[in-house]
Protein backbone atom coordinates (compact mmCIF):
# COMPACT_ATOMS: atom_id res chain seq x y z
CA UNK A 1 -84.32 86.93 0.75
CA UNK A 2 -84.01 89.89 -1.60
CA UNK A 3 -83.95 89.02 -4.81
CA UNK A 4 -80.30 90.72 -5.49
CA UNK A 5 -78.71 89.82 -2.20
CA UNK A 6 -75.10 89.17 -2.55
CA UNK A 7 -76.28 85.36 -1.81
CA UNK A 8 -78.73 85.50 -4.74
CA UNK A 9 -76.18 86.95 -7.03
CA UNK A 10 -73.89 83.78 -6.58
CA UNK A 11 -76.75 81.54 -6.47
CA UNK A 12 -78.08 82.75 -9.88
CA UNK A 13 -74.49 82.53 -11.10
CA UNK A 14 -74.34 79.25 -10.51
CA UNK A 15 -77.30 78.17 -11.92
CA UNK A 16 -76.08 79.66 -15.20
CA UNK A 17 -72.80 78.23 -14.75
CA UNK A 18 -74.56 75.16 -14.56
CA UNK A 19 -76.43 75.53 -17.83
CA UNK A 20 -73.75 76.11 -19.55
CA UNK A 21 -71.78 73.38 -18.44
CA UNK A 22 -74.54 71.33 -19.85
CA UNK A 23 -74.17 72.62 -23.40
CA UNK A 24 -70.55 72.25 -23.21
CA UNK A 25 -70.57 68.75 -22.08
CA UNK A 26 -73.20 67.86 -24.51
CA UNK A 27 -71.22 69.24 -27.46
CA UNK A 28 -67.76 67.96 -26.13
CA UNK A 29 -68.84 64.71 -25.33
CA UNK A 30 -68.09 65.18 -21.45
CA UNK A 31 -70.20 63.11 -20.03
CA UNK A 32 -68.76 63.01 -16.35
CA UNK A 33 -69.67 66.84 -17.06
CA UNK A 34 -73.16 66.00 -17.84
CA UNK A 35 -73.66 64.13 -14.76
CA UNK A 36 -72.41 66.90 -12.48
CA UNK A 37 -74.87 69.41 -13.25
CA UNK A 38 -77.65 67.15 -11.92
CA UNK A 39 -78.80 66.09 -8.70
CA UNK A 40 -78.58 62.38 -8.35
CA UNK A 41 -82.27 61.98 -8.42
CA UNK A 42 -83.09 64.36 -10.93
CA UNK A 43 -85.27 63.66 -14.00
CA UNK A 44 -85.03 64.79 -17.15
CA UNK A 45 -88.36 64.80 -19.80
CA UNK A 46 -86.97 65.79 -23.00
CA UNK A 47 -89.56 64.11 -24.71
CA UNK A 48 -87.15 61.31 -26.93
CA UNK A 49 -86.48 60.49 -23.38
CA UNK A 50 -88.32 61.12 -20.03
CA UNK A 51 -86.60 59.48 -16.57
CA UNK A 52 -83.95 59.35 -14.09
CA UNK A 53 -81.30 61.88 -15.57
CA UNK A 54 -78.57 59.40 -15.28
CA UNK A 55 -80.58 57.46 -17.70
CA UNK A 56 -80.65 60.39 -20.01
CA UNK A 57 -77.25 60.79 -20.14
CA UNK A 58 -76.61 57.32 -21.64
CA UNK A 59 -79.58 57.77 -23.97
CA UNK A 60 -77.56 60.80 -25.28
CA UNK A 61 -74.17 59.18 -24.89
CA UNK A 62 -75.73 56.73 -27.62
CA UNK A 63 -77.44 58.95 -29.66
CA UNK A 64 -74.57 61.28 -30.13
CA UNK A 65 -72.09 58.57 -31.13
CA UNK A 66 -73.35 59.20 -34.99
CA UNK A 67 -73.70 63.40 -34.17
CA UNK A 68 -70.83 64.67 -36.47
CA UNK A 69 -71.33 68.03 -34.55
CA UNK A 70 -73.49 69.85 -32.25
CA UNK A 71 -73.76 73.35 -30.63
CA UNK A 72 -76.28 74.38 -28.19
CA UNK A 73 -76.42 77.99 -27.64
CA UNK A 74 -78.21 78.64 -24.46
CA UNK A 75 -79.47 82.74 -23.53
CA UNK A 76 -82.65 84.27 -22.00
CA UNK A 77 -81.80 82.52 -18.87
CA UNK A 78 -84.57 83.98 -16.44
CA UNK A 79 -83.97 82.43 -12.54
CA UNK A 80 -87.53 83.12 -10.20
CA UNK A 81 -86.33 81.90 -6.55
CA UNK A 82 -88.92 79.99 -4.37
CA UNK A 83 -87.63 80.23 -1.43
CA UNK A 84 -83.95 79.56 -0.34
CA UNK A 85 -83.57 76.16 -1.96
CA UNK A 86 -85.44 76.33 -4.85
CA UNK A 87 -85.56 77.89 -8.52
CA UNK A 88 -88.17 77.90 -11.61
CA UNK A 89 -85.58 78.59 -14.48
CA UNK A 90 -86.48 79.10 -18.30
CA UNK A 91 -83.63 79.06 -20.72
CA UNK A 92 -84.03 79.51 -24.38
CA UNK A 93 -82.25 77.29 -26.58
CA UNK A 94 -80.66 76.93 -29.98
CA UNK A 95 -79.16 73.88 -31.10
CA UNK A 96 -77.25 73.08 -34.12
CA UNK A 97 -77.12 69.19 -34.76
CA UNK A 98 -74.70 67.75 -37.87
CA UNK A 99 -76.51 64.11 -37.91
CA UNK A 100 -74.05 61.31 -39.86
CA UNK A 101 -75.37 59.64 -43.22
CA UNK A 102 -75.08 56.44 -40.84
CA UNK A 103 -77.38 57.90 -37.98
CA UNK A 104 -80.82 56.45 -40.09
CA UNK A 105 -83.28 56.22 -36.95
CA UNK A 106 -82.36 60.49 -36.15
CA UNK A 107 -82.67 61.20 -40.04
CA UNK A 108 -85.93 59.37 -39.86
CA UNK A 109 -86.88 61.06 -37.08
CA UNK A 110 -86.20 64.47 -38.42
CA UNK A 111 -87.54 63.89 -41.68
CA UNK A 112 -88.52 60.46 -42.92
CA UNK A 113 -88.01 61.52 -46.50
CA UNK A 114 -83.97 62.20 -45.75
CA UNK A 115 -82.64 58.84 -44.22
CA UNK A 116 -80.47 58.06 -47.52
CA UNK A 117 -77.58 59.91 -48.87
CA UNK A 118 -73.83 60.47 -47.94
CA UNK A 119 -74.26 63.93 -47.13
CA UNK A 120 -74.09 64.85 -43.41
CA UNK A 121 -78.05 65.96 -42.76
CA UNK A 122 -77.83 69.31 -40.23
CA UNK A 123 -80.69 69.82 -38.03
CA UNK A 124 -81.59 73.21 -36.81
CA UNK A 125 -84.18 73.40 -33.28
CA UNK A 126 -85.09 75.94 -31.16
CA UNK A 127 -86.42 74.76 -27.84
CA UNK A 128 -86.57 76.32 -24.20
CA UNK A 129 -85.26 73.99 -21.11
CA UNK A 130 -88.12 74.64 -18.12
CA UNK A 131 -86.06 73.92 -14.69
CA UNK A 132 -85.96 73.27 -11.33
CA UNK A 133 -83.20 73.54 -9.56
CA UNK A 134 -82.62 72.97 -5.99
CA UNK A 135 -79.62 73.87 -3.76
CA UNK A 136 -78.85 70.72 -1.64
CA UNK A 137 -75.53 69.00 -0.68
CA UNK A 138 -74.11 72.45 -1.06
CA UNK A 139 -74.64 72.80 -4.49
CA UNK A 140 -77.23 74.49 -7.22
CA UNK A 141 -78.73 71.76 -9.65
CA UNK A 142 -80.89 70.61 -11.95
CA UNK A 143 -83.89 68.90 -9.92
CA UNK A 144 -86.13 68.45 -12.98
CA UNK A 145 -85.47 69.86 -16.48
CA UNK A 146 -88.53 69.57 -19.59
CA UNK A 147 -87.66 70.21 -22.83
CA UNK A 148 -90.18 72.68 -24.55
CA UNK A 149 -90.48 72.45 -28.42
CA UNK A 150 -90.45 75.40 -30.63
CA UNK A 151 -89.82 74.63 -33.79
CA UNK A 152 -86.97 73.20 -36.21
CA UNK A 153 -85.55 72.65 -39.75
CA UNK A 154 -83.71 70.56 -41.45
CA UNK A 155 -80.79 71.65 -44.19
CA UNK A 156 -79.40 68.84 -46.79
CA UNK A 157 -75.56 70.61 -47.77
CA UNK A 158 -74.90 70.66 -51.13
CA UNK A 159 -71.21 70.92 -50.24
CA UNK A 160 -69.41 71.17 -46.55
CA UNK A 161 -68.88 74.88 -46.79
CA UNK A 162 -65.93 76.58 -47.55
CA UNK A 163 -62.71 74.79 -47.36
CA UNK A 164 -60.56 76.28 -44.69
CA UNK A 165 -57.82 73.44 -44.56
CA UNK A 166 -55.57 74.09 -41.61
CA UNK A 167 -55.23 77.58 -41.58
CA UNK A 168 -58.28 77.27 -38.58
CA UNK A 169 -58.51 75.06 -35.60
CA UNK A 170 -61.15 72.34 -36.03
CA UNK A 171 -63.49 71.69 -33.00
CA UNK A 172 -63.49 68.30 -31.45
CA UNK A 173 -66.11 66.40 -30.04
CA UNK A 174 -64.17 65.14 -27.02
CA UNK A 175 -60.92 65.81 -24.75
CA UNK A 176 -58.66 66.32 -28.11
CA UNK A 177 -60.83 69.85 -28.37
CA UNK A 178 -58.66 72.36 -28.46
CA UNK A 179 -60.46 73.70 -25.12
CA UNK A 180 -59.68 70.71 -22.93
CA UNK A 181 -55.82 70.78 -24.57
CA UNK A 182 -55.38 74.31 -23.12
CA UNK A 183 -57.73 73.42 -20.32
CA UNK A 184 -55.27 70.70 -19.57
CA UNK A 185 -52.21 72.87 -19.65
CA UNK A 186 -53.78 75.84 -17.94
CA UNK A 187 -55.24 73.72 -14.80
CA UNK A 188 -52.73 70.59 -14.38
CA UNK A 189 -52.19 71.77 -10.85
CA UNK A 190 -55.77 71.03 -10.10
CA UNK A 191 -55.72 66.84 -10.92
């Protein structure tokens, strides 16, 4: 098939649709999100963790129930097609991780010097996801995803930034995000 077919076009749309919908759900907390964009017998090495992606997605469930924040900005997204049904897919990675004085087994992890203190610890990484993805049951998804380290740093705030009180929307790590408010009002046909 050529490799920008009509077909193709959509296909690699989708994969990057799919991508995203992973940082999104990580970030917002959706986990039923997280779940759709693999196949049900995916796996998912991302080194903390390497298994069944379902398992992953409690593993993260857990470990983000002390993340104060976290952003994952996803580009570089280069799609090679084998075949019809399958894709090798390398996505760069940056994610932005706001870890909770009371999350002491991350802080360790990050840096075991940093595990005290009642300042929020940020953690900076830069990673690429290495994917399959294969189109079954009608649908592009992850097959197998490995997490490839770059590199990372750590920040300890001496304050939390610049006070912007309310004149600013604050971002939400669940459905009371402003996103999924106006998602809600935008699609309510679709429930």
């Amino acid at each position: 098939m050529e490799a920008y077919s009509i077909r193709r076009i959509a296909d690699r749309m989708e994969i990057q649709d799919c991508i995203h919908k992973f940082a999104r759900a990580v970030d917002r907390r959706d986990w039923a999100l997280a779940r759709s964009v693999y196949h049900e017998d995916a796996v998912d090495d991302h080194g903390i963790y390497n298994g069944p992606a379902e398992n992953f997605i409690e593993f993260t469930k857990k470990r983000h129930e002390t993340v104060l924040m976290s952003m994952h900005h996803v580009s570089n997204i280069t799609i090679e097609f084998d075949g019809d049904n399958r894709a090798l897919v390398e996505s760069y990675v940056f994610a932005w991780q706001s870890l909770s004085p009371s999350n002491a087994d991350m802080r360790a992890a990050v840096d075991k010097h940093t595990t005290a203190g009642d300042q929020p610890l940020e953690m900076l990484m830069i990673a690429r996801y290495v994917d399959v993805f294969t189109y079954k049951n009608e649908a592009w998804r992850i097959q197998y995803r490995q997490l490839v380290y770059e590199s990372s740093m750590k920040v300890i705030p001496e304050a939390t930034g610049p006070d912007v009180g309310n004149t600013m929307k604050k971002g939400r790590r669940d459905h009371s995000d402003p996103l999924y408010i106006l998602r809600g009002e935008l699609f309510q046909n679709e429930k």
